[in-house]
C-alpha atoms as a PDB file:
ATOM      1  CA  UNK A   1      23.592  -4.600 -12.145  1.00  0.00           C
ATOM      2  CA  UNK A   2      22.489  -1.197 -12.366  1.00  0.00           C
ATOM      3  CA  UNK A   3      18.810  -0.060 -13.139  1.00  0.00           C
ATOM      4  CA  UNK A   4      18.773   2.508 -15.884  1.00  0.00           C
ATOM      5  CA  UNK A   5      15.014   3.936 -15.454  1.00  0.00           C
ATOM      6  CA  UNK A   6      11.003   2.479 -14.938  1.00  0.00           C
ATOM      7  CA  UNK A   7       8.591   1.934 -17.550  1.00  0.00           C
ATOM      8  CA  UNK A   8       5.353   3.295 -17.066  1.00  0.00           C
ATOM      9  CA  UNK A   9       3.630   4.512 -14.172  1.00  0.00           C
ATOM     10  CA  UNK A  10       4.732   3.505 -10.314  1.00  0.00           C
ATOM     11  CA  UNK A  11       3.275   1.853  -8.127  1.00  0.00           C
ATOM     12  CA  UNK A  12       1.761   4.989  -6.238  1.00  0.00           C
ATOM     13  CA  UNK A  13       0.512   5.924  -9.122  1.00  0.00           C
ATOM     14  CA  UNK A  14      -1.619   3.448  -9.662  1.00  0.00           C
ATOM     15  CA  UNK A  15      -2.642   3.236  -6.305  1.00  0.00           C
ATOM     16  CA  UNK A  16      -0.843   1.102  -4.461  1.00  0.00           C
ATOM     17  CA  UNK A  17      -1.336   1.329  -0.850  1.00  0.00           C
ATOM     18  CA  UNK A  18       2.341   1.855   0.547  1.00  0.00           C
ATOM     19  CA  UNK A  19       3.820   3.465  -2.901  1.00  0.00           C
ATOM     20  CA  UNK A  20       6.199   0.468  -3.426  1.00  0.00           C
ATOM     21  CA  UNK A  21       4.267  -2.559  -3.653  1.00  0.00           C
ATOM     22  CA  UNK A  22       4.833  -4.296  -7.324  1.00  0.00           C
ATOM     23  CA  UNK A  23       4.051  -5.103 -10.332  1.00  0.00           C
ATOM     24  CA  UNK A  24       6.928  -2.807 -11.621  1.00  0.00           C
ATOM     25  CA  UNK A  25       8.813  -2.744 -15.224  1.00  0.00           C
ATOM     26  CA  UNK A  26      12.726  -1.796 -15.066  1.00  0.00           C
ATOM     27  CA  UNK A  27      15.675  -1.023 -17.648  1.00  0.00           C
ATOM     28  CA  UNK A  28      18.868  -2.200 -16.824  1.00  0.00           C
ATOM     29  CA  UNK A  29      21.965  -0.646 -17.694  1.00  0.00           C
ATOM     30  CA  UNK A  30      23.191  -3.183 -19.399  1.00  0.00           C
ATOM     31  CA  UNK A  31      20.005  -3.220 -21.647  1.00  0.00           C
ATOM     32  CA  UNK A  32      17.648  -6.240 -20.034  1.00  0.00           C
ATOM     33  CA  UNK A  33      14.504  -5.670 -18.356  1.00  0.00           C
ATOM     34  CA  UNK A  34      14.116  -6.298 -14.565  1.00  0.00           C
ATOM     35  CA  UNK A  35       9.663  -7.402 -13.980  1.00  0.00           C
ATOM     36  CA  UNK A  36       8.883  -7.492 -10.431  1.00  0.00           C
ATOM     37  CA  UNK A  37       5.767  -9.669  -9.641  1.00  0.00           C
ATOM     38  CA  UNK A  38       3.821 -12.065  -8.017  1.00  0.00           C
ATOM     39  CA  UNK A  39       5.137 -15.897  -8.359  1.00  0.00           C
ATOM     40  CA  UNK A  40       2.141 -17.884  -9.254  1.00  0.00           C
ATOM     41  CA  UNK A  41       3.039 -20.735  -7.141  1.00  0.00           C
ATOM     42  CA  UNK A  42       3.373 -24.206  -8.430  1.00  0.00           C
ATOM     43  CA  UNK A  43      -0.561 -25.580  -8.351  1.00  0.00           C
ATOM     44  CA  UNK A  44      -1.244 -22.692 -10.995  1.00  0.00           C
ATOM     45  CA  UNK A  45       1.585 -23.055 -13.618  1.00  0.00           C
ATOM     46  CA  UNK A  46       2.911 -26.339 -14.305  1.00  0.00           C
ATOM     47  CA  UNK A  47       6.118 -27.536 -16.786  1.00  0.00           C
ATOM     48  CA  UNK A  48       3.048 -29.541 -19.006  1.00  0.00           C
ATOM     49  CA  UNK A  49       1.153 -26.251 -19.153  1.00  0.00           C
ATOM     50  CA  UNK A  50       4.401 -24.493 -20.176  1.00  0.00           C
ATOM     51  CA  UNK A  51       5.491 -26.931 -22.786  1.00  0.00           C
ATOM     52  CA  UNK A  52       2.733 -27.390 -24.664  1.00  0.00           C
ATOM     53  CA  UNK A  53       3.463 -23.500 -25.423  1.00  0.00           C
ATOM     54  CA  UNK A  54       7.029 -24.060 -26.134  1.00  0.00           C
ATOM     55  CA  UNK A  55       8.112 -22.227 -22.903  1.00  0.00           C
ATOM     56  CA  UNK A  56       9.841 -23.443 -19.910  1.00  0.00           C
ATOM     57  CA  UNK A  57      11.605 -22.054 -16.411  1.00  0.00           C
ATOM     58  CA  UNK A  58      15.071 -22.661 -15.964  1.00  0.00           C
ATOM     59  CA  UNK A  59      17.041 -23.680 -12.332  1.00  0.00           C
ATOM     60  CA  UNK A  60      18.233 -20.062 -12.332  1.00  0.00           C
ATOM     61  CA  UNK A  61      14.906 -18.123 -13.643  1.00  0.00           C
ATOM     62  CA  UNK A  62      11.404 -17.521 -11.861  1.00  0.00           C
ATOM     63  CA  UNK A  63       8.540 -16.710 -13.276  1.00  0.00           C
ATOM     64  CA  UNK A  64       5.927 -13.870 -12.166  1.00  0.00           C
ATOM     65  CA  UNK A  65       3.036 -12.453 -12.919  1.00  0.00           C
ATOM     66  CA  UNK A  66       2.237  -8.733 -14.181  1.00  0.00           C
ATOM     67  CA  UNK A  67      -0.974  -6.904 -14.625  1.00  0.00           C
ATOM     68  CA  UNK A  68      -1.926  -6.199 -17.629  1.00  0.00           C
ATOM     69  CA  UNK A  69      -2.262  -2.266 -16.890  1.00  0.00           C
ATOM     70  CA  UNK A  70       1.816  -2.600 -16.272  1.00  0.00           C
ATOM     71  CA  UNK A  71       2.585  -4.378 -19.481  1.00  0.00           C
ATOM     72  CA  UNK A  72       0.888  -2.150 -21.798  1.00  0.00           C
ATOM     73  CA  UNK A  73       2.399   0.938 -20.146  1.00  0.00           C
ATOM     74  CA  UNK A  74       6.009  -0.450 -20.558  1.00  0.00           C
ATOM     75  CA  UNK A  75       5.264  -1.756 -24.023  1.00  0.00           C
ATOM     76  CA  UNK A  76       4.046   2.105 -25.135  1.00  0.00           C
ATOM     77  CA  UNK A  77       7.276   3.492 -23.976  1.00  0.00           C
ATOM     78  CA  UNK A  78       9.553   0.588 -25.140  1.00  0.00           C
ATOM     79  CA  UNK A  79       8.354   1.266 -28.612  1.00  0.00           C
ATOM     80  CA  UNK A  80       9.185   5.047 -28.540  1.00  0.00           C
ATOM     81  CA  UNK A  81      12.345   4.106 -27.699  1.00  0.00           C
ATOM     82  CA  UNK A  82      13.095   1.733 -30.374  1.00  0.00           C
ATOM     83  CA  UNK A  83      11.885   4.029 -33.202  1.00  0.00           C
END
């Protein structure tokens, strides 16, 4: 698994204190999307919570969170791209 490019800003750029701390937004080359985060831990995201939304995490899968200042960079470029 190679990584292809970043979405939006880094994390220097947005201030982070070493200049590689996450949240972060990746392309793959094989065209999925690497999200580095912060796990939420257990006692704040349960499988009922999940459900009830139609979602779930799988043995292999791990959920994390992203700011909201990551995702909406990402999502602007990810749009120019598919037009």
């Amino acid at each position: 698994m190679k990584i292809a490019r970043r979405y939006g800003i880094s994390p220097a750029q947005r201030g982070g204190a070493s200049g590689q701390s996450c949240p972060d937004i990746l392309r793959l080359e094989n065209g999925g999307y690497l999200v580095i985060g912060k796990t939420p831990g257990v006692p704040n995201l349960s499988a009922r919570d999940l459900a009830k939304h139609g979602a779930s995490i799988g043995p292999d899968e791990q959920a994390v969170v992203v700011s909201a200042d990551v995702i909406h960079g990402a999502a602007l470029e990810i749009a120019k791209e598919q037009r």
